[in-house]
C-alpha atoms as a PDB file:
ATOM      1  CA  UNK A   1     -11.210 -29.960  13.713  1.00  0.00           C
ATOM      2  CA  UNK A   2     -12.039 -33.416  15.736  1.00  0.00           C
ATOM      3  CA  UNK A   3     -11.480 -32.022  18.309  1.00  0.00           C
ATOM      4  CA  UNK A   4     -13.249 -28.738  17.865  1.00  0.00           C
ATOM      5  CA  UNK A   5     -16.491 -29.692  15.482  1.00  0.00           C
ATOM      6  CA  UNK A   6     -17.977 -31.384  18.898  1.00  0.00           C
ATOM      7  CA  UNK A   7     -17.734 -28.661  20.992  1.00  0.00           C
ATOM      8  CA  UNK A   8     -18.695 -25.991  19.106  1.00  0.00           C
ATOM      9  CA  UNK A   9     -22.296 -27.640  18.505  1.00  0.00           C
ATOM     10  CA  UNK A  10     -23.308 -26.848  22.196  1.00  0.00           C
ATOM     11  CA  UNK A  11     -22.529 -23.378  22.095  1.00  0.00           C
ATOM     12  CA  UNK A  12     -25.186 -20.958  21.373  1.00  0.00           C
ATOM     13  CA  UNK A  13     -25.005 -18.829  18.145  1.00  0.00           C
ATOM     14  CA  UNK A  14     -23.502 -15.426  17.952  1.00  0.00           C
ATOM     15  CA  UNK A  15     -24.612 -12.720  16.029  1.00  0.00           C
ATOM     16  CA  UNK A  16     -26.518 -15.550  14.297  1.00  0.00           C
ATOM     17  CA  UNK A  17     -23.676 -17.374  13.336  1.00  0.00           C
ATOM     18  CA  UNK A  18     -23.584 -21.075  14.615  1.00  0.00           C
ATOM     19  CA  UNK A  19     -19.818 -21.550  15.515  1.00  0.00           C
ATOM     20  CA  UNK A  20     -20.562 -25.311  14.293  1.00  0.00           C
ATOM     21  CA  UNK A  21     -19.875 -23.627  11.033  1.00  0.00           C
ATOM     22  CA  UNK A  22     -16.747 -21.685  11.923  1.00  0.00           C
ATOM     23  CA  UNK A  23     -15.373 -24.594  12.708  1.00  0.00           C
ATOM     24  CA  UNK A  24     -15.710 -26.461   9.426  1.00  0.00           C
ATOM     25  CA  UNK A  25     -15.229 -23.429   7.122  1.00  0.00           C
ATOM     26  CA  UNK A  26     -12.226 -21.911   9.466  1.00  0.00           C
ATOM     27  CA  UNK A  27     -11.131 -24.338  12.362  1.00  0.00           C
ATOM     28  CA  UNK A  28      -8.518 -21.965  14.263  1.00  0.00           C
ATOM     29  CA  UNK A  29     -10.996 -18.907  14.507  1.00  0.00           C
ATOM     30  CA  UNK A  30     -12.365 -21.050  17.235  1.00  0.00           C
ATOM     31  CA  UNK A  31      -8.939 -20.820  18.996  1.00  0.00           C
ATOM     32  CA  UNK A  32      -9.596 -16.881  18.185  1.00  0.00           C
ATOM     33  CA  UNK A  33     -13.039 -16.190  19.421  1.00  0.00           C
ATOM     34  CA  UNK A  34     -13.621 -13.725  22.347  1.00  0.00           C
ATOM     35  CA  UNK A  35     -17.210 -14.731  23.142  1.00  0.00           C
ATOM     36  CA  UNK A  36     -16.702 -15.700  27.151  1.00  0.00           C
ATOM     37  CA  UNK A  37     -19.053 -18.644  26.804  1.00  0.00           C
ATOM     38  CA  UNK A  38     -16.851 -20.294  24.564  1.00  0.00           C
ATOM     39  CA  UNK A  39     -13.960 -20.079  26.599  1.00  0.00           C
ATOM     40  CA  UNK A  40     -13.889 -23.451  28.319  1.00  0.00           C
ATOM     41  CA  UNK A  41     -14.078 -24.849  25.087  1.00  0.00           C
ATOM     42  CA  UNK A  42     -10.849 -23.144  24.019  1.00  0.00           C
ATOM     43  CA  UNK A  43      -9.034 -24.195  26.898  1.00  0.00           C
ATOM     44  CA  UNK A  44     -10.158 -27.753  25.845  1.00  0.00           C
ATOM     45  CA  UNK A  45      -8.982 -27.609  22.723  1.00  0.00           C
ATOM     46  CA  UNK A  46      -5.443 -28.947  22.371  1.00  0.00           C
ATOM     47  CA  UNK A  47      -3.015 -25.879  21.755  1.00  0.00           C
ATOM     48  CA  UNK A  48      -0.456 -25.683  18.784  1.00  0.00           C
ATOM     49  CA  UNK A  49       2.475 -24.049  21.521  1.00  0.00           C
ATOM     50  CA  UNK A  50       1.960 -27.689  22.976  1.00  0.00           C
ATOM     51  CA  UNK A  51       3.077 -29.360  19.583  1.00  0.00           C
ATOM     52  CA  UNK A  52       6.250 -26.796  18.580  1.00  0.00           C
ATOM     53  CA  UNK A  53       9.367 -29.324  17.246  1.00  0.00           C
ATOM     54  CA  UNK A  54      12.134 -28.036  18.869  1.00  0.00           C
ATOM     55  CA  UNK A  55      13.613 -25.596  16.339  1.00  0.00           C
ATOM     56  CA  UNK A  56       9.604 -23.739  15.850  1.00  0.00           C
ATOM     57  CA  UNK A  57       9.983 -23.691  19.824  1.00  0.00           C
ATOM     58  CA  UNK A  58      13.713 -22.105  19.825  1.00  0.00           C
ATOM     59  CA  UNK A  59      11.711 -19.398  17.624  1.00  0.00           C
ATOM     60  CA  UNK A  60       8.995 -19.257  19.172  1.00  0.00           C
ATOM     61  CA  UNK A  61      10.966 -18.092  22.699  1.00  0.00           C
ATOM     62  CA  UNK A  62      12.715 -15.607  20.896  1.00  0.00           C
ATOM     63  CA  UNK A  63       9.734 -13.713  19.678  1.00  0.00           C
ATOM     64  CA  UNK A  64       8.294 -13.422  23.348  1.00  0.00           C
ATOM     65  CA  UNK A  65      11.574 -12.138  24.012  1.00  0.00           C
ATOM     66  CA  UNK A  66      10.721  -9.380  21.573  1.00  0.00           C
ATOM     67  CA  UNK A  67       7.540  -8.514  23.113  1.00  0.00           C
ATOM     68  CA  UNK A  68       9.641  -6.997  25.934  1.00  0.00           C
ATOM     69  CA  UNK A  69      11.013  -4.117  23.967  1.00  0.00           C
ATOM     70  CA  UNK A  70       7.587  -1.833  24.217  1.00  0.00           C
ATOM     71  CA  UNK A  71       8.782  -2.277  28.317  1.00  0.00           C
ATOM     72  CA  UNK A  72      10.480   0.624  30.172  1.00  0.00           C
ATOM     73  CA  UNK A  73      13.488  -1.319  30.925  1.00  0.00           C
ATOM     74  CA  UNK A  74      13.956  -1.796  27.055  1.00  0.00           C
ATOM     75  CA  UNK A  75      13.281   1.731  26.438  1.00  0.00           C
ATOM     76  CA  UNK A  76      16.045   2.858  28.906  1.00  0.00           C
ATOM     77  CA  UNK A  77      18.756   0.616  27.606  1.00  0.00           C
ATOM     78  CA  UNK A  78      21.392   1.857  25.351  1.00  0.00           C
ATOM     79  CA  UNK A  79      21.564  -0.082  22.350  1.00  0.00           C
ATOM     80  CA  UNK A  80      23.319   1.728  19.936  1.00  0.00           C
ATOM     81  CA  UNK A  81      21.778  -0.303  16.821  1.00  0.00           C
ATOM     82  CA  UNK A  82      18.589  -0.834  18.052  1.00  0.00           C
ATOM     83  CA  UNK A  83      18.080   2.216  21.484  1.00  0.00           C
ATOM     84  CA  UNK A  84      16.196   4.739  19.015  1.00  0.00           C
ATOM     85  CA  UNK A  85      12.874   5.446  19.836  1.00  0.00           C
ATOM     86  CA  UNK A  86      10.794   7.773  18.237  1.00  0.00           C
ATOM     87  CA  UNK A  87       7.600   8.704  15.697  1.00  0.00           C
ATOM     88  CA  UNK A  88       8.018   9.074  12.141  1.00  0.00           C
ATOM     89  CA  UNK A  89       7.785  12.993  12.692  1.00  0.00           C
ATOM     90  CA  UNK A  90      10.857  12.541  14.977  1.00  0.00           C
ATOM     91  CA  UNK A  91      12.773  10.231  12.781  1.00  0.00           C
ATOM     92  CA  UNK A  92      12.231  12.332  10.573  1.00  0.00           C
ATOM     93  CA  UNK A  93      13.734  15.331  11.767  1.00  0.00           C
ATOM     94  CA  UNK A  94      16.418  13.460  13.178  1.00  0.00           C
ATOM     95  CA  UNK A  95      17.761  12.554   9.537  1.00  0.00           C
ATOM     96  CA  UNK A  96      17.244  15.478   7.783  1.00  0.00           C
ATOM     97  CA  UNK A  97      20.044  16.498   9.406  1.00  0.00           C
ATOM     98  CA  UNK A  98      21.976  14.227   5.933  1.00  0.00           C
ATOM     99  CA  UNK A  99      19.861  15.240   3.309  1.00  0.00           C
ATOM    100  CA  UNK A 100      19.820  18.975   4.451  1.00  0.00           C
ATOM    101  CA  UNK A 101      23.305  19.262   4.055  1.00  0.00           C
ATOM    102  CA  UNK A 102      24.301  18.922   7.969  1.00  0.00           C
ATOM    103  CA  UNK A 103      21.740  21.262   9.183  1.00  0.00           C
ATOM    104  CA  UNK A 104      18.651  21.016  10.964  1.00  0.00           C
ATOM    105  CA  UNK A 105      16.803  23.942  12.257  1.00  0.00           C
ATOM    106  CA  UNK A 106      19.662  26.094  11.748  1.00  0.00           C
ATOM    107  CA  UNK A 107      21.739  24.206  14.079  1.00  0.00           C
ATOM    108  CA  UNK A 108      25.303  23.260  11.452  1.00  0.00           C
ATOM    109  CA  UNK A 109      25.744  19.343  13.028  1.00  0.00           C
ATOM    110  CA  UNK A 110      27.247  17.629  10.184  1.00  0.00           C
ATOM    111  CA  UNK A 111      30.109  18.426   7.715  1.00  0.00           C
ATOM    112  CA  UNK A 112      29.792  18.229   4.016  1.00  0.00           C
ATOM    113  CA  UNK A 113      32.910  15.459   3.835  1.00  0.00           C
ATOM    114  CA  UNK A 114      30.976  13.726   6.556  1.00  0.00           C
ATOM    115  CA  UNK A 115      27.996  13.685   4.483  1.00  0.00           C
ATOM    116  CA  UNK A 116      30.203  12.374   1.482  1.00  0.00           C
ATOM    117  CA  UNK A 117      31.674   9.620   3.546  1.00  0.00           C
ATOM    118  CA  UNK A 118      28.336   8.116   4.215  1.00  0.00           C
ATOM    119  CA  UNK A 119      28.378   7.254   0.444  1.00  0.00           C
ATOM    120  CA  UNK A 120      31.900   5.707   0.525  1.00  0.00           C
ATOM    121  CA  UNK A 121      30.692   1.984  -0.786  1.00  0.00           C
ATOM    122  CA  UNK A 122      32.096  -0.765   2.398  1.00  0.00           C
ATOM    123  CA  UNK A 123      30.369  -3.541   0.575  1.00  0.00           C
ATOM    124  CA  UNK A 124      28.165  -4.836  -1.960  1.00  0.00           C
ATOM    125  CA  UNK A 125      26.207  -7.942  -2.110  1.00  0.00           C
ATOM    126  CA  UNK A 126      23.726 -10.396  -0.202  1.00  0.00           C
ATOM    127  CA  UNK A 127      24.020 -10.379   3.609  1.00  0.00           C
ATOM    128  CA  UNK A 128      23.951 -13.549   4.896  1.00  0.00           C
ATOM    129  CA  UNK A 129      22.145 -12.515   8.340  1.00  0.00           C
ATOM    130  CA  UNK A 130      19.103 -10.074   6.197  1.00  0.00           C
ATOM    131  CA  UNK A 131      19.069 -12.219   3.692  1.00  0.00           C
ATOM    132  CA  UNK A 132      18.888  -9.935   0.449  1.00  0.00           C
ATOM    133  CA  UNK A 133      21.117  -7.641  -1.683  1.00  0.00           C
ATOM    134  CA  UNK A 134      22.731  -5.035   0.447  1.00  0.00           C
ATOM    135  CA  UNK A 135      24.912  -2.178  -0.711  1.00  0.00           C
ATOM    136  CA  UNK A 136      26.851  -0.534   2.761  1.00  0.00           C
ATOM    137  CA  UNK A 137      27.880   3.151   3.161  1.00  0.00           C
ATOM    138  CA  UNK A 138      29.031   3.905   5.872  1.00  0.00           C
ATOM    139  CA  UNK A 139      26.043   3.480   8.839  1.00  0.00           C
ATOM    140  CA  UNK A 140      23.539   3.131   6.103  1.00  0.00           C
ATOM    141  CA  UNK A 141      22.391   1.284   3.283  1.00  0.00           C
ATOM    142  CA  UNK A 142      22.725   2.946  -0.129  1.00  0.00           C
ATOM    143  CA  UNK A 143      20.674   3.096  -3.302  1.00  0.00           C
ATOM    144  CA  UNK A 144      22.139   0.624  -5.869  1.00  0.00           C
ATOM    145  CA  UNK A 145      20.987  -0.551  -9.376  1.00  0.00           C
ATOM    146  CA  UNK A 146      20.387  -4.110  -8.118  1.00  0.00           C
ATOM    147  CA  UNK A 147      18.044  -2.848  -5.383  1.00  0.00           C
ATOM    148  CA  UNK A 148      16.987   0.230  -6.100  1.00  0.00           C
ATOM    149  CA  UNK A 149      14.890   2.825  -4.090  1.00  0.00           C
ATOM    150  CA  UNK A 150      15.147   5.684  -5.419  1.00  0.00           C
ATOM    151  CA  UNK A 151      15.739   7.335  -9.059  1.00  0.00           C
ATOM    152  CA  UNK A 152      18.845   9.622  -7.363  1.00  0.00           C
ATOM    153  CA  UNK A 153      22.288   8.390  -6.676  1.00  0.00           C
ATOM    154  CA  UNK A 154      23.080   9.937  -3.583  1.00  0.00           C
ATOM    155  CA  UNK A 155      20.542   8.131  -1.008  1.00  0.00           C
ATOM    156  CA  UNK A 156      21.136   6.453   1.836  1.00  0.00           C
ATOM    157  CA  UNK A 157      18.453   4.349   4.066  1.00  0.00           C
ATOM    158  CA  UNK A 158      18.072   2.342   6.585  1.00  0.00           C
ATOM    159  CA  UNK A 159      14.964  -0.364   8.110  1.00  0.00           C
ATOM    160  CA  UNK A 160      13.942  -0.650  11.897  1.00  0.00           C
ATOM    161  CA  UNK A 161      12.305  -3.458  13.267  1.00  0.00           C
ATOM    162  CA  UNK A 162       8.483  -4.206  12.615  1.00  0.00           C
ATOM    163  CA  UNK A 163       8.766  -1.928   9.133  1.00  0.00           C
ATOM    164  CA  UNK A 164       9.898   1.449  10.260  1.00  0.00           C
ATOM    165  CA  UNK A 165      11.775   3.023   7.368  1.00  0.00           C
ATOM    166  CA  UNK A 166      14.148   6.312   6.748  1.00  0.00           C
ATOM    167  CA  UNK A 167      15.389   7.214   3.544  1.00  0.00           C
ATOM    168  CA  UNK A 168      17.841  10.380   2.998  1.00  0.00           C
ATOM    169  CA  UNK A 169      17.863  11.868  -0.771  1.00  0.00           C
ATOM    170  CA  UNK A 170      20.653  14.062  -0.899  1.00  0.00           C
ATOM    171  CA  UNK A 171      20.051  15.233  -4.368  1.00  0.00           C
ATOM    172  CA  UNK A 172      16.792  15.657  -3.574  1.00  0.00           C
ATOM    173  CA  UNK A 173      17.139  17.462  -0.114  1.00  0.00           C
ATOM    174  CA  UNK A 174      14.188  14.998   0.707  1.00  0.00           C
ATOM    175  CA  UNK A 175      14.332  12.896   3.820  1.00  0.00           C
ATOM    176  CA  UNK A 176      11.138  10.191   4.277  1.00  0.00           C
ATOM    177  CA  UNK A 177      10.475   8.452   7.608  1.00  0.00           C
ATOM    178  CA  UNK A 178       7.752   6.194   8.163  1.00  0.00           C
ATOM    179  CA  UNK A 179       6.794   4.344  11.365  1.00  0.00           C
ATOM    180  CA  UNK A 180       4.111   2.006  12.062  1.00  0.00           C
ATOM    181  CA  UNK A 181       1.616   1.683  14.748  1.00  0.00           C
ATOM    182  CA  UNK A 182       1.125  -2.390  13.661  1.00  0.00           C
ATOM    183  CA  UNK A 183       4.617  -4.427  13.828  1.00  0.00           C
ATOM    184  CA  UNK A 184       5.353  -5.936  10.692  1.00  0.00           C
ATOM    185  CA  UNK A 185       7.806  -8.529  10.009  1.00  0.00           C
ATOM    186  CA  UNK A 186      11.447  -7.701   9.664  1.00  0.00           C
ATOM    187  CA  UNK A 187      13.749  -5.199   9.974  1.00  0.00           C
ATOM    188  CA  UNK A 188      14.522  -3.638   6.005  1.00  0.00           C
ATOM    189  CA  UNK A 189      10.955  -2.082   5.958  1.00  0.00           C
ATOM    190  CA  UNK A 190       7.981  -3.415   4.509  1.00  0.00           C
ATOM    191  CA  UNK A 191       5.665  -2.383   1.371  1.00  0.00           C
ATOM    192  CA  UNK A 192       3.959   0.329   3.700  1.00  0.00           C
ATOM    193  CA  UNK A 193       6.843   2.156   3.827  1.00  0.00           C
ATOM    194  CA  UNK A 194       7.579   1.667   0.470  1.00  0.00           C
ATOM    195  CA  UNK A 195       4.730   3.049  -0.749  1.00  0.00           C
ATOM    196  CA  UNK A 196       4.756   5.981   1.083  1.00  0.00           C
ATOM    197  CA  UNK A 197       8.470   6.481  -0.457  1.00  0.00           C
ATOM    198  CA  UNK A 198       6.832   6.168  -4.258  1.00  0.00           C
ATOM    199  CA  UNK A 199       4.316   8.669  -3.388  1.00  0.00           C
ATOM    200  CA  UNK A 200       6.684  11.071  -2.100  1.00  0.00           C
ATOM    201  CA  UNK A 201       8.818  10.724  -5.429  1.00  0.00           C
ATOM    202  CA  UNK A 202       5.821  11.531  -7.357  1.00  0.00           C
ATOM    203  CA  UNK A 203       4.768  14.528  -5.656  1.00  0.00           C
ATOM    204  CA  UNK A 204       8.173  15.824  -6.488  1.00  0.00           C
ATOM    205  CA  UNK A 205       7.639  15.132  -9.724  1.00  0.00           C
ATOM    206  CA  UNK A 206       4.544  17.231  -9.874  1.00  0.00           C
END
């Protein structure tokens, strides 16, 4: 803000709006501001990147390193956890393939015993690397009392990074796939998703 409340005086307002007082009611929307006269004043400024401690810069490297994965290159690789690309629509029909009972568009993929394996519990409790309560199947995360996500037993689910999220109701013959346009943080799925899932369990209850 010392550095910024001097600087902003001498530029003109915008839309009426003195940035004098965008700097005292909300300092870093200076840093933010698109307005091309104000953009030597930016590169004035002194920059938070400039000012990481080394463990915020560690981080800080490995998200640009994420920004790479809307690149071809990315695209092409084969990354078994992580190589699927696709809409919701696509996700979608991808999956059903488990809660359809191992067809999808009349194409038999699946068995019924491999369906039932998916459910066979590998283990149960809080993964150190997500960070929260985790019941394993086999390949997918599966609904539990202590973190539930659906009112059926037999559903299995998995996140994607930035909030993507599938869910496979068996008992239902319901699979849900959501996938976001804006990245969100982590890779279990975010509130989005899980509010989509809600409203699809109470349309099925209508």
């Amino acid at each position: 803000m010392d550095y910024a409340l001097p600087l902003a005086g001498d530029v003109p307002p915008v839309d009426g709006f003195y940035q004098e007082v965008r700097a005292k009611t909300n300092p870093l929307r200076i840093y933010d501001c698109k307005v091309p006269a104000d953009q030597p004043i930016i590169d004035a400024l002194p920059h938070s990147i400039d000012y990481l401690c080394e463990p915020c810069k560690t981080h800080f490297t490995a998200v640009q390193a994420h920004l790479t994965s809307w690149e071809i290159p990315w695209r092409r690789a084969e990354i078994p956890a992580a190589g699927g690309h696709g809409n919701a629509r696509s996700v979608a029909l991808a999956q059903s393939v488990v809660s359809a009972g191992g067809t999808a568009r009349g194409v038999d993929l699946l068995s019924a015993e491999t369906i039932e394996r998916i459910f066979d519990v590998q283990s149960a409790g809080r993964d150190l690397v997500l960070g929260i309560g985790v019941t394993f199947g086999v390949g997918y995360g599966l609904n539990s009392p202590k973190n539930p996500i659906s009112p059926n037993e037999h559903v299995c689910y998995w996140g994607g990074w930035g909030g993507s999220l599938v869910v496979n109701d068996v008992d239902a013959g319901m699979t849900m796939a959501y996938v976001m346009n804006r990245m969100g943080q982590g890779t279990v799925g975010d509130d989005r998703a899980h509010r989509i899932l809600r409203a699809c369990y109470a349309s099925l209850d209508t």
